[in-house]
C-alpha atoms as a PDB file:
ATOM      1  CA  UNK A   1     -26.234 -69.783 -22.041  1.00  0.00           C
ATOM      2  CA  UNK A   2     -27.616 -66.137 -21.220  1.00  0.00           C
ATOM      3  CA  UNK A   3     -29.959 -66.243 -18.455  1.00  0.00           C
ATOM      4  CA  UNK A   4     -33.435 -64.324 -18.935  1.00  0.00           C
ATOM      5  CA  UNK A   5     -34.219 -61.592 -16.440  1.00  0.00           C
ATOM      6  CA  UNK A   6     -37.422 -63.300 -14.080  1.00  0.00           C
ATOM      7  CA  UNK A   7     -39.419 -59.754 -13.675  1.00  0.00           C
ATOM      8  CA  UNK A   8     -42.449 -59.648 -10.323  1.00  0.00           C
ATOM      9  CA  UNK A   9     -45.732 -58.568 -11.179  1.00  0.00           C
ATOM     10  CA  UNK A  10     -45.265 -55.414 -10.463  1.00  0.00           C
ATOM     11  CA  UNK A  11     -41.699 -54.577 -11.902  1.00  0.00           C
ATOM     12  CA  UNK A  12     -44.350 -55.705 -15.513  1.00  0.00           C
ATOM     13  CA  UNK A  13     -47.123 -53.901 -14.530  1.00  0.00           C
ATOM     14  CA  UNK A  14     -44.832 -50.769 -14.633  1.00  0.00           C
ATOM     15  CA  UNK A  15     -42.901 -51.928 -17.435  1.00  0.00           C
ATOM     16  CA  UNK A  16     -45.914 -51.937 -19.450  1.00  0.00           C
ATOM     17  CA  UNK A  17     -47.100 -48.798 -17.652  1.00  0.00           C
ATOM     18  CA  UNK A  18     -50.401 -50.923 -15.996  1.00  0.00           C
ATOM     19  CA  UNK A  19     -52.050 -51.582 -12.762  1.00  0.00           C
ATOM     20  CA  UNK A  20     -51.239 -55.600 -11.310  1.00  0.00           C
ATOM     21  CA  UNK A  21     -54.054 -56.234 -12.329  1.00  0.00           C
ATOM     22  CA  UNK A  22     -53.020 -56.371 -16.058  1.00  0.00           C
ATOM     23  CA  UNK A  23     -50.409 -58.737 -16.109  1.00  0.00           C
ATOM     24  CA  UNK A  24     -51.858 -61.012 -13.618  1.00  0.00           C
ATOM     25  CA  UNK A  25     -54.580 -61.307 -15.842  1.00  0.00           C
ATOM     26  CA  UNK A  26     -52.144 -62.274 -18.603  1.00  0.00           C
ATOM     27  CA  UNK A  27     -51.097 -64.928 -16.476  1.00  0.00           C
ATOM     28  CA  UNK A  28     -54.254 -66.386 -15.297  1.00  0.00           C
ATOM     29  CA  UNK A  29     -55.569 -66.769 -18.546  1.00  0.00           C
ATOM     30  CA  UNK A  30     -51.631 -68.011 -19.879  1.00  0.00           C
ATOM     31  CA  UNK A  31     -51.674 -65.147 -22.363  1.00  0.00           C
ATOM     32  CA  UNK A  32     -47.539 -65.179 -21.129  1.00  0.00           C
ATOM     33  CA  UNK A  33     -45.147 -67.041 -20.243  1.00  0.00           C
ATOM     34  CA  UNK A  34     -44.472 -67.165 -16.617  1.00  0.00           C
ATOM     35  CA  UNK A  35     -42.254 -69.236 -14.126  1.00  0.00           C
ATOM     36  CA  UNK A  36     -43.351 -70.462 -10.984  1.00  0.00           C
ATOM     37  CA  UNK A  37     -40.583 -70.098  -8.300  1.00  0.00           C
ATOM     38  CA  UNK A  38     -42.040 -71.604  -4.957  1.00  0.00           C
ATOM     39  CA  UNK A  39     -45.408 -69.705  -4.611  1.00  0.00           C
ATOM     40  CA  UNK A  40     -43.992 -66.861  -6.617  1.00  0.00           C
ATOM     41  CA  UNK A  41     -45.300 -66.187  -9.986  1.00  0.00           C
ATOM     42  CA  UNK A  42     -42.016 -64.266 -12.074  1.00  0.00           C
ATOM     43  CA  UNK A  43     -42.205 -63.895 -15.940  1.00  0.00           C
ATOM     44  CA  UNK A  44     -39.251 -63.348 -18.514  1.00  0.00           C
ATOM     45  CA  UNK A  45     -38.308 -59.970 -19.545  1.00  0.00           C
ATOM     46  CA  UNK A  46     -38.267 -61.460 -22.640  1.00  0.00           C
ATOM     47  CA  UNK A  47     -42.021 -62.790 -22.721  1.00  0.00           C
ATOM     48  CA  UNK A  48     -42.904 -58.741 -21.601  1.00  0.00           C
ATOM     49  CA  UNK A  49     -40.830 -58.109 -25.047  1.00  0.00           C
ATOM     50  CA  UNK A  50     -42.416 -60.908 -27.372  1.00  0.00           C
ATOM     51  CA  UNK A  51     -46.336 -59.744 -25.667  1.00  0.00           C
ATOM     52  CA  UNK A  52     -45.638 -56.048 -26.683  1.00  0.00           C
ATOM     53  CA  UNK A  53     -44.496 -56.899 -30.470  1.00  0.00           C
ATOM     54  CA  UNK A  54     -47.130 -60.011 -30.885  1.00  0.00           C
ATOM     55  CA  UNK A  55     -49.942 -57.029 -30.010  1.00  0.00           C
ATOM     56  CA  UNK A  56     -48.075 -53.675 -31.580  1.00  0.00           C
ATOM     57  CA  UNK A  57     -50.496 -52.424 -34.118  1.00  0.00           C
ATOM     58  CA  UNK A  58     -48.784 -50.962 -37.333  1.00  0.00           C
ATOM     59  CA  UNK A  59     -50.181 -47.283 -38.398  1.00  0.00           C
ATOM     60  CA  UNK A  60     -52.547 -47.532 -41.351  1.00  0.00           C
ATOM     61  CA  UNK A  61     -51.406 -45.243 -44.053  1.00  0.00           C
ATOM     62  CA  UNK A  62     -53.503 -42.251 -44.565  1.00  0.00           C
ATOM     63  CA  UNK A  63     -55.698 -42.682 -47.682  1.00  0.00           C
ATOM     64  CA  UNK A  64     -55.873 -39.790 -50.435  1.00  0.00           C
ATOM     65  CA  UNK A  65     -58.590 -37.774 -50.129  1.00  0.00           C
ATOM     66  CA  UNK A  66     -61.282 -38.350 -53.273  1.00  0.00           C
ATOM     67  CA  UNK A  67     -62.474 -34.740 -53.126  1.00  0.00           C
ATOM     68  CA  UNK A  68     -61.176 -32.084 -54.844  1.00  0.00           C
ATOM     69  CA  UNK A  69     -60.527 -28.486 -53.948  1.00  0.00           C
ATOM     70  CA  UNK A  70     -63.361 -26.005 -55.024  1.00  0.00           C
ATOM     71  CA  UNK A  71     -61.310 -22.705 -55.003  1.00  0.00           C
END
């Protein structure tokens, strides 16, 4: 069984390239996954992974323009 890295707060906050704030957020309203260890909040690299692909916006193709060239 592989074991998940358990990232700190901050070792997310620059993985996402945030303030603490950001990912504590995340966790106090359980938009993550996170393990309590003692009084030690860690969360799985691989919950950092699954956040950043459930919210990664896909580009919209660019639309033809309608308008036509006047020279």
């Amino acid at each position: 069984m592989a074991v998940d890295r358990l990232l700190t707060v901050s070792q997310v906050a620059e993985l996402l390239g945030t303030t603490v704030r950001f990912p504590r957020r995340l966790i106090e309203e359980r938009r993550i996954t996170f393990v309590k260890v003692g009084r030690h909040v860690r969360i799985p690299e691989a919950a950092v992974h699954a956040f950043v692909q459930e919210h990664t916006v896909a580009p919209v193709p660019a639309a033809r323009s309608r308008l036509r060239s006047v020279a």
